[in-house]
Protein backbone atom coordinates (compact mmCIF):
# COMPACT_ATOMS: atom_id res chain seq x y z
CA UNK A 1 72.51 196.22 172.77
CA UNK A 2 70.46 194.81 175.43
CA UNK A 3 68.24 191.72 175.14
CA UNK A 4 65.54 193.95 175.62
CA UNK A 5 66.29 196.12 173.46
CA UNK A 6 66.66 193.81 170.76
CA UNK A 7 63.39 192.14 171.87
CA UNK A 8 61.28 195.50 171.21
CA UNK A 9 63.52 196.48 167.66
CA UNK A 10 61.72 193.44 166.42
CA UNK A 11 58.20 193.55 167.70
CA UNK A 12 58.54 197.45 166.48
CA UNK A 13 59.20 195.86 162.85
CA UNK A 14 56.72 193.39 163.32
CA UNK A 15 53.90 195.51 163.97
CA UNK A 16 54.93 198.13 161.03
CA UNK A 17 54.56 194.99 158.95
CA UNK A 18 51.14 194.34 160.66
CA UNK A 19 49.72 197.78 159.96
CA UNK A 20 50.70 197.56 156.19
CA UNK A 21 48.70 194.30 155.88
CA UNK A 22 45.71 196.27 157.40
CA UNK A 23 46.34 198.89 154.69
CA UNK A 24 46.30 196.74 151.69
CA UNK A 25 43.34 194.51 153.09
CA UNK A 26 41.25 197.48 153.02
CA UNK A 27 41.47 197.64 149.07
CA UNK A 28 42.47 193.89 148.20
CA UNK A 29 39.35 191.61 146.85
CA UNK A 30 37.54 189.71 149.71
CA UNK A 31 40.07 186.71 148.76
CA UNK A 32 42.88 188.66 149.26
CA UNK A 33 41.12 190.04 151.71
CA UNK A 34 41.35 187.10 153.63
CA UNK A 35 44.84 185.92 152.60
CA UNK A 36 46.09 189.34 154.37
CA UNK A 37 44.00 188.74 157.47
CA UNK A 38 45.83 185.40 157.87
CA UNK A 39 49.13 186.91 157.98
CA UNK A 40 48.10 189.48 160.30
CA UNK A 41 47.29 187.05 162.55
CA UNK A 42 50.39 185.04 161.99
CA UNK A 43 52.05 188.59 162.81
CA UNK A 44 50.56 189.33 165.82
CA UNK A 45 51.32 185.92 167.41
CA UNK A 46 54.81 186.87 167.04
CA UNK A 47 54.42 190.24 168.48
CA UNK A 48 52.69 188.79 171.18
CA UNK A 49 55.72 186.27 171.55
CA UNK A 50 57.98 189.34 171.88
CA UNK A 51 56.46 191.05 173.99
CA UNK A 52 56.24 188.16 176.16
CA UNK A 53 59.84 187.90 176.05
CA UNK A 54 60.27 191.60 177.06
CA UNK A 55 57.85 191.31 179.76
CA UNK A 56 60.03 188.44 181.01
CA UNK A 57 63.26 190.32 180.18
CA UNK A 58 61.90 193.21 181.81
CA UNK A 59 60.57 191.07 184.87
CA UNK A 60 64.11 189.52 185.20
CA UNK A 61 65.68 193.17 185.35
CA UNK A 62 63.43 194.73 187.54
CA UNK A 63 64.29 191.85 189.56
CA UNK A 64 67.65 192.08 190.07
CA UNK A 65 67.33 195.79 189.98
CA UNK A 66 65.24 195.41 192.75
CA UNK A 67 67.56 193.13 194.55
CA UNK A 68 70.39 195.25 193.93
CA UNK A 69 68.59 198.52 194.99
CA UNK A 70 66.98 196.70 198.25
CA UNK A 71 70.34 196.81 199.29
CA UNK A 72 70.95 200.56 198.70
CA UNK A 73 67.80 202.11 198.94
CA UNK A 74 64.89 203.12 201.36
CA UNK A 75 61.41 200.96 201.91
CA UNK A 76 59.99 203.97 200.48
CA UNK A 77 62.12 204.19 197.53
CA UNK A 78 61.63 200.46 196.87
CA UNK A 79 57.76 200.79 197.50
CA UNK A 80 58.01 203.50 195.06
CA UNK A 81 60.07 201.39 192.17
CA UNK A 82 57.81 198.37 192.42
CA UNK A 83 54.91 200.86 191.97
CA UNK A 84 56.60 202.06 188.62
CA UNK A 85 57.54 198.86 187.30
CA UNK A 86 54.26 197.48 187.59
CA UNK A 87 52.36 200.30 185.89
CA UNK A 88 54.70 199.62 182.87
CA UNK A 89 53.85 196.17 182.96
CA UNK A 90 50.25 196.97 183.38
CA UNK A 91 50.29 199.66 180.56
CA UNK A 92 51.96 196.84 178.45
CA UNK A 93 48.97 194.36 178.84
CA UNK A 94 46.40 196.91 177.97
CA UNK A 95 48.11 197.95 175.00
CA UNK A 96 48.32 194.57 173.85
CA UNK A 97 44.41 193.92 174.90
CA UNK A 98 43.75 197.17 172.69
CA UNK A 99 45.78 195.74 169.59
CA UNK A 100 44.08 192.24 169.67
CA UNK A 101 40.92 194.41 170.07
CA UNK A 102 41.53 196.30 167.52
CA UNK A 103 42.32 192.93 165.20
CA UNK A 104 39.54 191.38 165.84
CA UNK A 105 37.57 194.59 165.05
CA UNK A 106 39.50 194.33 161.69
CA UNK A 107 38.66 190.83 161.15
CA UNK A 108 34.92 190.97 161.66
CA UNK A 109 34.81 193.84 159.57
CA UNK A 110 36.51 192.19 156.19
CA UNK A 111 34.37 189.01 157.31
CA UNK A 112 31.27 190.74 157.18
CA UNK A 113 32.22 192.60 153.68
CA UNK A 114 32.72 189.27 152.22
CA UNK A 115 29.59 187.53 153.77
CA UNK A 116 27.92 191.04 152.19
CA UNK A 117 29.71 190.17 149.01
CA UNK A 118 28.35 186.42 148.64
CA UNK A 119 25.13 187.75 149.63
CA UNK A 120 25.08 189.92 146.47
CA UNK A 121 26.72 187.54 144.18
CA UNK A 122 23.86 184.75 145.14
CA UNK A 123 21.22 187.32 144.94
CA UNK A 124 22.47 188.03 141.12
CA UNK A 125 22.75 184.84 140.52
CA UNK A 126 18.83 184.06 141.52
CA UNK A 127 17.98 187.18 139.60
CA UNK A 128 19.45 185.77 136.32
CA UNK A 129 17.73 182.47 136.92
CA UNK A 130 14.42 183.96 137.40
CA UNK A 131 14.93 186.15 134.46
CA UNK A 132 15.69 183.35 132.32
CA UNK A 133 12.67 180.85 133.46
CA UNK A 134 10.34 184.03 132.85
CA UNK A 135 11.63 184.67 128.47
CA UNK A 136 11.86 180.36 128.57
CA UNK A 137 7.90 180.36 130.08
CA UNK A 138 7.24 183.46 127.63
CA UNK A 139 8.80 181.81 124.44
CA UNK A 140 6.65 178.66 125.71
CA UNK A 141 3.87 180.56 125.82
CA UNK A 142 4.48 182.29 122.09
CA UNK A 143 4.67 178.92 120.66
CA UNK A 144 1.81 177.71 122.24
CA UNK A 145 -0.48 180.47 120.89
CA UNK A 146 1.20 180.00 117.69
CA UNK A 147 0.16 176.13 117.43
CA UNK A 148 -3.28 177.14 118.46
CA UNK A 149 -3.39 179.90 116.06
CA UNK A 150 -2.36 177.68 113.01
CA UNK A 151 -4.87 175.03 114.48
CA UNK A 152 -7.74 177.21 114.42
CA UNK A 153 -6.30 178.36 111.11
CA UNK A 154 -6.47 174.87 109.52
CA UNK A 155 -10.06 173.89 111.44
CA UNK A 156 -11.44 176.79 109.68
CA UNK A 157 -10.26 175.89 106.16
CA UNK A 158 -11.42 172.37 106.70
CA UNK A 159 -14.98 173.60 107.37
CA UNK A 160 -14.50 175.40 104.39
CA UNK A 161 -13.59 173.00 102.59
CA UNK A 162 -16.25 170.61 103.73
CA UNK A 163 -18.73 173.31 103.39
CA UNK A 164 -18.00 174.09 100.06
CA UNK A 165 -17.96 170.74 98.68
CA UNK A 166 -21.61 170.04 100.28
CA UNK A 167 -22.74 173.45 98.07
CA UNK A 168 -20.92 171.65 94.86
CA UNK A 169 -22.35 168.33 95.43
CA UNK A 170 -25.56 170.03 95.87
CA UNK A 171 -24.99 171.75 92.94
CA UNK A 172 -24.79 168.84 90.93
CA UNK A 173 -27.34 167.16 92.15
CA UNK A 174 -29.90 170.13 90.93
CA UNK A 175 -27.40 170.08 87.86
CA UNK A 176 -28.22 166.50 87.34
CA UNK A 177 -31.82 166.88 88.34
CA UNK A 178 -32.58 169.33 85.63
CA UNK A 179 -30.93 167.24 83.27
CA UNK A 180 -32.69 164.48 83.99
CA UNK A 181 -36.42 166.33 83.80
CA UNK A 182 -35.24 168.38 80.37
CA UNK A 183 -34.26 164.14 79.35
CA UNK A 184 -37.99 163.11 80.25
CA UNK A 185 -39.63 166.09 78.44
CA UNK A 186 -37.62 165.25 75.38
CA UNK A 187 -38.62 161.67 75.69
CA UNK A 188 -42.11 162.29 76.79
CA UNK A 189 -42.24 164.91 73.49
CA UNK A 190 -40.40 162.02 71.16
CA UNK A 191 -42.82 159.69 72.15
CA UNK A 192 -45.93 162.89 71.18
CA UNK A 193 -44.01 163.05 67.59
CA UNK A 194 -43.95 159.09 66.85
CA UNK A 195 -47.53 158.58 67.62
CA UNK A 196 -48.40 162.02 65.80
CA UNK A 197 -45.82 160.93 62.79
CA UNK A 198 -47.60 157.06 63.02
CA UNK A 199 -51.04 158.59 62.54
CA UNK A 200 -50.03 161.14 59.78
CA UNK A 201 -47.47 159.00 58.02
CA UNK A 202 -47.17 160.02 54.18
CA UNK A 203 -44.68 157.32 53.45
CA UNK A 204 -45.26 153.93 54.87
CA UNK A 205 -43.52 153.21 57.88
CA UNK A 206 -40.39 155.55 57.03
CA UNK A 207 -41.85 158.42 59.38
CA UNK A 208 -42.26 155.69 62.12
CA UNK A 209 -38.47 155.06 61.35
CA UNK A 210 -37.43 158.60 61.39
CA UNK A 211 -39.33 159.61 64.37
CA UNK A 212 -37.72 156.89 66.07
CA UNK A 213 -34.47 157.76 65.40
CA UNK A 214 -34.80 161.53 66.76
CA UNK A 215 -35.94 160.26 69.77
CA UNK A 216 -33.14 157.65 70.52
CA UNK A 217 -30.73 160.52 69.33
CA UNK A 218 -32.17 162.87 71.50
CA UNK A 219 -32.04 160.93 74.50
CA UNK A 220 -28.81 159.75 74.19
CA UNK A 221 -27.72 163.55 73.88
CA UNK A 222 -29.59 164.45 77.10
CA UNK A 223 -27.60 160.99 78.80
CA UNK A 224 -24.35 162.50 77.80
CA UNK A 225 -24.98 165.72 79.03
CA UNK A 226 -25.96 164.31 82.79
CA UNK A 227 -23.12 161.86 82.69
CA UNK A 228 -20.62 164.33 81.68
CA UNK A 229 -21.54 167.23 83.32
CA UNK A 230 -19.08 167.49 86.12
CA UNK A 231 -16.15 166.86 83.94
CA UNK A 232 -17.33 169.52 81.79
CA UNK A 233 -17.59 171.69 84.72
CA UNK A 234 -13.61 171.59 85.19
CA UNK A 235 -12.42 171.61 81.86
CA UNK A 236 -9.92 174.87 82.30
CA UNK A 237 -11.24 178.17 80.81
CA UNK A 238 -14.77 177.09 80.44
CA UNK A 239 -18.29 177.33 83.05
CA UNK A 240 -21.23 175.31 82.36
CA UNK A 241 -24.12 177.61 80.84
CA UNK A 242 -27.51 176.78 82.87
CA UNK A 243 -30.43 178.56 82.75
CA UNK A 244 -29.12 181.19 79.95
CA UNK A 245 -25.97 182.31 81.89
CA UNK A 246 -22.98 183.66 80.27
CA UNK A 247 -19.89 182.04 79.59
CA UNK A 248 -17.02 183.19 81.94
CA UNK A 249 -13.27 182.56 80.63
CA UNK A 250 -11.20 181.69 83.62
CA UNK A 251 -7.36 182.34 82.54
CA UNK A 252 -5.33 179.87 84.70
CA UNK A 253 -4.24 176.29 85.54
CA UNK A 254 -6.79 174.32 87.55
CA UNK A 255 -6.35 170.69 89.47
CA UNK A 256 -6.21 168.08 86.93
CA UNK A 257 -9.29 165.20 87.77
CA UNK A 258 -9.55 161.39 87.35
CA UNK A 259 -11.81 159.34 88.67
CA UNK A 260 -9.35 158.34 91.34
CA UNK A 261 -9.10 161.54 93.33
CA UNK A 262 -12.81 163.18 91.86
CA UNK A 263 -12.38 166.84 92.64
CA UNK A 264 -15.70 169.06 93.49
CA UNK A 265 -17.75 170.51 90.41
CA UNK A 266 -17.33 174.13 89.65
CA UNK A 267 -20.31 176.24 90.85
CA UNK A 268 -21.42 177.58 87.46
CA UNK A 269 -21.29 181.24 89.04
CA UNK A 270 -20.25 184.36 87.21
CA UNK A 271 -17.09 185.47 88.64
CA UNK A 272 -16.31 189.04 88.51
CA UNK A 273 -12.91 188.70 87.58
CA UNK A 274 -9.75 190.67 85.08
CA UNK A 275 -9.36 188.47 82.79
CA UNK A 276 -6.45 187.80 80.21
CA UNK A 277 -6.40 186.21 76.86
CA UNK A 278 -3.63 183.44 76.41
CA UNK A 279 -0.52 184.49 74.96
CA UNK A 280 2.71 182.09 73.48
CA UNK A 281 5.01 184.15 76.29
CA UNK A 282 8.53 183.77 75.28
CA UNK A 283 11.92 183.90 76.88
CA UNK A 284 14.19 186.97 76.50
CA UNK A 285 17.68 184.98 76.59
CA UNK A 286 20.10 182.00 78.32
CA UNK A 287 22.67 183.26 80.31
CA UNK A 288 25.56 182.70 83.09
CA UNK A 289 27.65 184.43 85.08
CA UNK A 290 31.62 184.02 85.86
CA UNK A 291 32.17 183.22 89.36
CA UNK A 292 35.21 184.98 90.83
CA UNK A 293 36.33 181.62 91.96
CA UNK A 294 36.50 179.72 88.42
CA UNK A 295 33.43 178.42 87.19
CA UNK A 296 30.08 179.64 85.70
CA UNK A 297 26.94 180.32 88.21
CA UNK A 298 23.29 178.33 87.25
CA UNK A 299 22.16 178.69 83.86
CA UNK A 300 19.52 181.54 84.01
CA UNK A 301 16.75 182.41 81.95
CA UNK A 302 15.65 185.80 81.28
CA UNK A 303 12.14 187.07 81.39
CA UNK A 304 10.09 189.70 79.76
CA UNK A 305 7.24 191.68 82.36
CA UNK A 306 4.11 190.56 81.76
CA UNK A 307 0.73 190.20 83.59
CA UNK A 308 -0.70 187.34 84.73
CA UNK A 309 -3.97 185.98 87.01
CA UNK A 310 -2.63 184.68 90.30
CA UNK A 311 -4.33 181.85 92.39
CA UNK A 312 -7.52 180.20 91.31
CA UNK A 313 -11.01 180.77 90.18
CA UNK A 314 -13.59 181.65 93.45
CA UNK A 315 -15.26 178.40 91.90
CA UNK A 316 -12.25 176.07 93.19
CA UNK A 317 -12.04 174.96 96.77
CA UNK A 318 -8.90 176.11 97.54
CA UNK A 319 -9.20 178.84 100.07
CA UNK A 320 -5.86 179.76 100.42
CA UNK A 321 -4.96 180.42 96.57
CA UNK A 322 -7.84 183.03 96.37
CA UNK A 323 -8.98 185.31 95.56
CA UNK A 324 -7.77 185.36 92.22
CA UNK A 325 -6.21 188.68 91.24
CA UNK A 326 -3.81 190.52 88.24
CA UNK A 327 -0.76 190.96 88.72
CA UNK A 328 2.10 193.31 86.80
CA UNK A 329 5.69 192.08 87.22
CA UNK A 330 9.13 193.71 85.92
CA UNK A 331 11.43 191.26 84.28
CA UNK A 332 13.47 188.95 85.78
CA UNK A 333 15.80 186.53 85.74
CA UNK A 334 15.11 182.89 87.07
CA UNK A 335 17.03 179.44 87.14
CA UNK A 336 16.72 177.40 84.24
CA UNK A 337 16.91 174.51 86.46
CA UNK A 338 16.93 173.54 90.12
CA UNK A 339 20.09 173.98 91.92
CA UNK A 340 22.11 171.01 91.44
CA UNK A 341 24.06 169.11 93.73
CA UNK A 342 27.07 169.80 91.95
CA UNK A 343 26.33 173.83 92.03
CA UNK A 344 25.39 173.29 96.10
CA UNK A 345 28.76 171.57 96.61
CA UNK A 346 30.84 174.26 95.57
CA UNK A 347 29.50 176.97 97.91
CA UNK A 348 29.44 174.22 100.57
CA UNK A 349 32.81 174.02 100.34
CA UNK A 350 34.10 177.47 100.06
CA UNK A 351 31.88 178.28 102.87
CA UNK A 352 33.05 175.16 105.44
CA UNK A 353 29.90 174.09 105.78
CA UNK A 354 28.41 170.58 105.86
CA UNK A 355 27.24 168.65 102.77
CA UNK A 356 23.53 167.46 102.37
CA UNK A 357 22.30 164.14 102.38
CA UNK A 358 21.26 162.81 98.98
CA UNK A 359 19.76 159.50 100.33
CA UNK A 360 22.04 157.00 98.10
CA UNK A 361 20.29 158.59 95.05
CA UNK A 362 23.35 160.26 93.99
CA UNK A 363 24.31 163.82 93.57
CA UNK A 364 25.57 165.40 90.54
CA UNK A 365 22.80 166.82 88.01
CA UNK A 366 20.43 165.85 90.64
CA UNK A 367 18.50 168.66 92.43
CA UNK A 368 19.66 169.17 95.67
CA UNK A 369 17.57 168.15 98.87
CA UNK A 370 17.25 168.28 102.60
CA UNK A 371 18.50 171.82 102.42
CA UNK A 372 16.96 174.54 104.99
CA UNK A 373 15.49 178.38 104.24
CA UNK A 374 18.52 179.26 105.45
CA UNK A 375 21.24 177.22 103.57
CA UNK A 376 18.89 178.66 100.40
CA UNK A 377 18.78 181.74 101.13
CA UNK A 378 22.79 181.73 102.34
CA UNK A 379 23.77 180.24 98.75
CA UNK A 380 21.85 183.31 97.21
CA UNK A 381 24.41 185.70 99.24
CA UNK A 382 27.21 183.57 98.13
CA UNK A 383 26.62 184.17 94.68
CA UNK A 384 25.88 187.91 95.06
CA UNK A 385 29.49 187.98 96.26
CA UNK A 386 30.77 185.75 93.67
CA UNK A 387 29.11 187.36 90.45
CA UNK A 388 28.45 191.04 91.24
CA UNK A 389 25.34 190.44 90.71
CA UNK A 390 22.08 190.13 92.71
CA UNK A 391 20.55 186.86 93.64
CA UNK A 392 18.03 185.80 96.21
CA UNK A 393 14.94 183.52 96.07
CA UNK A 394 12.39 183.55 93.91
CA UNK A 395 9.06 185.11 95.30
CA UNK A 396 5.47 183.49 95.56
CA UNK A 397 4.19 185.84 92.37
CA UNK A 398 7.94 185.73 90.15
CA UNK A 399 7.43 181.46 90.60
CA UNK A 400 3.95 181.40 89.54
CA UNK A 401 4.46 183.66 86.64
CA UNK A 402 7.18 181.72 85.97
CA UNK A 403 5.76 178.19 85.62
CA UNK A 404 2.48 179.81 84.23
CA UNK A 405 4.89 180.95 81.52
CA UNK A 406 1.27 182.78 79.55
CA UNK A 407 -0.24 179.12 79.85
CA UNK A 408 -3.92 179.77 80.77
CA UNK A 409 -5.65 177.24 78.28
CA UNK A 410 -4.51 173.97 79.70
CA UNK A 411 -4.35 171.78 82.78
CA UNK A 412 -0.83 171.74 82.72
CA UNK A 413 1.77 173.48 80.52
CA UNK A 414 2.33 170.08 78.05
CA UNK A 415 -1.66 169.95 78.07
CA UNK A 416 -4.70 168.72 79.94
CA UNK A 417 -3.64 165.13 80.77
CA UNK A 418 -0.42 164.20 83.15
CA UNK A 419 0.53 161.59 79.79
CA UNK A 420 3.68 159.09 80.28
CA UNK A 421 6.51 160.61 80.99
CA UNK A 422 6.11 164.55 81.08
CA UNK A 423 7.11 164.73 84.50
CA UNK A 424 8.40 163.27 87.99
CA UNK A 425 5.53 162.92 90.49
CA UNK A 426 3.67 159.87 92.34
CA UNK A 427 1.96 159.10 88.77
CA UNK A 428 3.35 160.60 85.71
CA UNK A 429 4.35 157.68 84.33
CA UNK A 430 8.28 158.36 84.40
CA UNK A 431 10.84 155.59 85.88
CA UNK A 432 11.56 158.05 89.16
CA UNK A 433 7.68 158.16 90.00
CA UNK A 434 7.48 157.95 93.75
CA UNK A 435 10.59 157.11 94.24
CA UNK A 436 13.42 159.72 93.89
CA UNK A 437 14.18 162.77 92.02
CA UNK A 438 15.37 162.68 88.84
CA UNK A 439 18.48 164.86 86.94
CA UNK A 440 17.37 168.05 86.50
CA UNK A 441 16.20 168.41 82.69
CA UNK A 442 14.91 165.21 82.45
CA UNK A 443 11.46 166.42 81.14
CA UNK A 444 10.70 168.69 78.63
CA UNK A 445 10.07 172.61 79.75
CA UNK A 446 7.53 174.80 79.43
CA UNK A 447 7.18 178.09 77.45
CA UNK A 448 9.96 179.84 78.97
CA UNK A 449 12.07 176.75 78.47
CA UNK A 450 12.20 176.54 82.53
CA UNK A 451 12.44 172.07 83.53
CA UNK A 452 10.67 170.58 86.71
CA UNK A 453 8.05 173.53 87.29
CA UNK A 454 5.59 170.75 88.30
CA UNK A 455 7.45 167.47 89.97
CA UNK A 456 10.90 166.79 90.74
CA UNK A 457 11.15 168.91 94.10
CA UNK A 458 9.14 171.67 95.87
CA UNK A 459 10.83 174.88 95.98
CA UNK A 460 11.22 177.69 98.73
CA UNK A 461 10.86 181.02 98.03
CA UNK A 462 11.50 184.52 99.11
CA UNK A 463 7.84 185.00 100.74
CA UNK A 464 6.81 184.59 104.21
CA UNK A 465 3.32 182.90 105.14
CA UNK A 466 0.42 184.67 104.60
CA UNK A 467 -2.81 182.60 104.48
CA UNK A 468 -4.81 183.70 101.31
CA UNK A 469 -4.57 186.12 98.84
CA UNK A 470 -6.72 188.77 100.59
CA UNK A 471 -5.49 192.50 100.17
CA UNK A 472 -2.55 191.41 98.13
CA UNK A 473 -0.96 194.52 95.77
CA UNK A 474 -1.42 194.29 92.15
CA UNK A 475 1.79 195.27 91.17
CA UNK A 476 5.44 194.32 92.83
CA UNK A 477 8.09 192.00 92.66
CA UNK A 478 6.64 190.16 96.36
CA UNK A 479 4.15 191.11 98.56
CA UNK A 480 6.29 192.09 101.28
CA UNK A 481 5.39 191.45 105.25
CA UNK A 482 3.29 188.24 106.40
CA UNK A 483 4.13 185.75 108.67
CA UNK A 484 8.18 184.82 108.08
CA UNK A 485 8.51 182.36 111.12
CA UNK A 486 7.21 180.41 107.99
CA UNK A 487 8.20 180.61 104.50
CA UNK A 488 5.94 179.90 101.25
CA UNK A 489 7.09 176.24 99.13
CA UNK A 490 5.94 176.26 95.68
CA UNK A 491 6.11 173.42 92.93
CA UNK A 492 5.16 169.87 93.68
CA UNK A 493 8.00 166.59 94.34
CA UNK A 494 8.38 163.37 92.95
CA UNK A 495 5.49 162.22 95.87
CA UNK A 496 2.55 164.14 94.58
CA UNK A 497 -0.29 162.82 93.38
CA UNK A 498 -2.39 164.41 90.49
CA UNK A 499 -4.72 166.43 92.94
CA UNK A 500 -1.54 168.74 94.11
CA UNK A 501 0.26 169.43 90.69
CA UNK A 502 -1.45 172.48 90.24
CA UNK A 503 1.09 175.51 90.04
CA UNK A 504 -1.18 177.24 92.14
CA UNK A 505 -0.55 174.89 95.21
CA UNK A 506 0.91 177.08 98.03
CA UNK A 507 2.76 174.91 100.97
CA UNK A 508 4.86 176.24 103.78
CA UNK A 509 7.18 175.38 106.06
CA UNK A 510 9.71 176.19 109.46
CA UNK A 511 12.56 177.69 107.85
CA UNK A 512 14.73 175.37 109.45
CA UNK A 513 12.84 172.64 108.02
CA UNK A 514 15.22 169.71 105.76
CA UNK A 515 13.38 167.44 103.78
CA UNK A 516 13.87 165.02 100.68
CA UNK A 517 11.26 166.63 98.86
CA UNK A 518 12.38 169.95 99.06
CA UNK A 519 15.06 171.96 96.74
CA UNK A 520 15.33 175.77 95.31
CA UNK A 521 16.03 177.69 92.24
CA UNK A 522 17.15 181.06 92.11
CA UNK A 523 16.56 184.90 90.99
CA UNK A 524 18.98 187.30 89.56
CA UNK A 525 17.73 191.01 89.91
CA UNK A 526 18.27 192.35 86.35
């Protein structure tokens, strides 16, 4: 075979090997793409290399062809050869300018599909961006109005409250007023019966004495009444009478006063409310369940349904525990106790996640703190799953009836003084008072035999923020819907001082929110 020969074989398997390259580039990626492109180019360099060689091959034959036919042939037939050999050479080069042609046109064409593809890509790419600087700026925006919502929220109750104390001090100052005009007609009439007694007297000077003696009695009566008159105002259950009113019987727990933290007089109003006559409420059982892991669950109490008055009197200047309204509950269970750190522990463990901090206090019997909505309301599903049965958090209503526990005579549910000892908070006399929590069970319980429903810790529960008790159902387990980007807190902590350790003293809070002061106790659905 011919150098020539050989020379074309090749650039003939060469170019096959080009054209598949320009097949699969057509349906590679644009890196692949570009890969294949790269070898094509390598390719046709070493087609072009072989046909260079062929040209010169064929240049050296036609040559010595030529030389070897100049000797045999005509002019003519020579002019005629050189003619023919040259329009193969010529057809050659444009075939090869058509190929390269034809390459480049290849090339641009997968170059411009990728610059089209990075175009896209980027243009994606700023789409996402925008889209997520629009939902940051919106989410922004939502927490902004939220702020300013709960602002003008807590403005609003503070003129309230200012409001309302200027009516009760006003109040008493027409209370005392009267008092102290009824004390000078008393006194002005005393004085009227001594003289009339001194000119009439039947028995020597013993009418003087008796006369006398009225009168001091009677004014120090009317002195009592003005100096007393605001604390009788608050005792619980009872209105001051003025003026031939009515007594009203309020049925719940009111704030506790000293002179300390003086709390506003009751308005000695009629209040147009249900009202319920104090019963010795009573617990229907003790119980606890089996966890399927070993153990017992809390220690649960069972109670009976039962109405009770929710919130406070419209006398008390507490806007957001009124209106005061009856309520009918089914029975339920409820912890005897606050979770422990012990019972926490467990379900932190079997559920891998981290332990809370207990400040150096210890942990054991002690109610757990720093724990979140949501590692409350997680432990709840835990024991579902463990006991078959149905737990969750308490409820705003199922705490209040609860600590109430058919206690509507009395400050607080050992009586109407906080006394040594009855509780944890900033001043109940105990040796954790404003300092840490205590055990759980410490202090004695109430009626349903339920510990720390004042003090200790404050409590989540099940209900989501709502700012009063305005439109609220009279009959339910919770009043479902509100506000649950915040959750309600009930009880008070071992920080709260005697004007917050009311049962009626609504907090909330983020549910995200940890704190030292704040614990839980649970419900079982019976």
């Amino acid at each position: 075979m011919s150098s020539i020969t050989q020379a074309k074989a090749e650039a003939q398997k060469l170019i096959q090997q080009y054209n598949k390259l320009q097949a699969e580039a057509k349906t590679a990626s644009v890196e692949d793409a570009a890969h294949k492109a790269a070898e094509a180019e390598k390719l046709v360099a070493q087609i072009s290399l072989l046909q260079s060689a062929v040209n010169k091959l064929q240049s050296k034959d036609t040559k010595d062809a030529a030389a070897e036919l100049h000797s045999k042939q005509t002019p003519s037939e020579l002019e005629a050869k050189r003619m023919e050999v040259e329009k193969v050479a010529l057809e050659s080069r444009i075939a090869r300018i058509e190929n390269a042609q034809k390459k480049t046109r290849e090339q641009i064409t997968q170059l411009s599909r990728a610059k089209q593809e990075l175009e896209r890509l980027k243009a994606e790419a700023d789409q996402d961006k925008r889209a997520s600087d629009e939902k940051l700026q919106q989410e922004l925006a939502k927490l902004i109005e939220r702020k300013e919502h709960e602002q003008r929220r807590l403005k609003q109750e503070m003129e309230g409250l200012l409001q309302q104390t200027q009516q009760e001090a006003e109040l008493l100052k027409v209370q005392r007023d009267s008092a102290r005009a009824m004390m000078e007609q008393q006194e002005k009439a005393s004085r009227e019966r001594l003289l009339s007694a001194y000119k009439h007297q039947t028995g020597g000077h013993k009418g003087l004495f008796i006369g006398v003696g009225v009168g001091v009695v009677i004014a120090a009566a009317l002195g009592g009444v003005l100096l007393f008159t605001p604390w009788l105002d608050n005792i619980v259950g009872i209105k001051k009478v003025t003026q031939g009113s009515p007594q009203v019987a309020v049925n719940h727990v009111p704030e506790n006063h000293t002179q300390a933290n003086p709390e506003p007089a009751a308005r000695p109003v009629v209040e147009e409310k249900p009202t319920l006559q104090p019963s010795a409420m009573k617990a229907l059982g003790v119980y606890r369940d089996k966890l399927t892991r070993g153990g017992a669950a809390p220690t649960m109490v069972k109670l009976p349904a039962g109405d009770f008055l929710m919130g406070v009197r419209g006398s008390m200047p507490y806007q957001e525990e009124r209106p005061q309204y009856q309520v009918h509950l089914e029975g339920f269970s409820i912890g005897k106790t606050e979770i422990t750190f012990d019972e926490y522990d467990i379900f932190a463990g079997d559920t891998g996640r981290p332990l809370p901090e207990d400040k150096g206090w210890g942990r054991g019997m002690r109610p757990v703190i720093n724990i979140s909505w949501d590692d409350a309301n997680d432990y709840t599903k835990w024991l579902t799953e463990q006991t078959g049965h149905q737990y969750r958090l308490p409820s705003e209503r199922e705490w209040e009836y609860a600590a109430v526990a058919g206690n509507f005579d009395s400050s607080y549910y050992w009586g109407n003084a906080i006394g040594q000892n009855n509780a944890n908070c900033a001043l109940c006399g105990s040796q954790f008072d404003a300092q840490s929590t205590a055990p759980v069970a410490s202090f004695a319980p109430n009626s349903f035999g339920l510990h720390d429903m004042i003090g200790n810790v404050l409590e989540w529960t099940n209900s989501c923020f709502r700012p009063n008790y305005q439109g609220a159902p009279s009959s339910g387990q919770n009043w479902e819907g509100g506000d649950c980007s915040r959750r309600m807190v009930r009880s008070s902590s071992y920080r709260t001082y005697e004007n917050a350790l009311r049962v009626t003293k609504r907090n909330s809070y983020n549910p995200k929110t940890r704190m030292d002061v704040l614990g839980f106790r649970v419900v079982r659905v019976d």
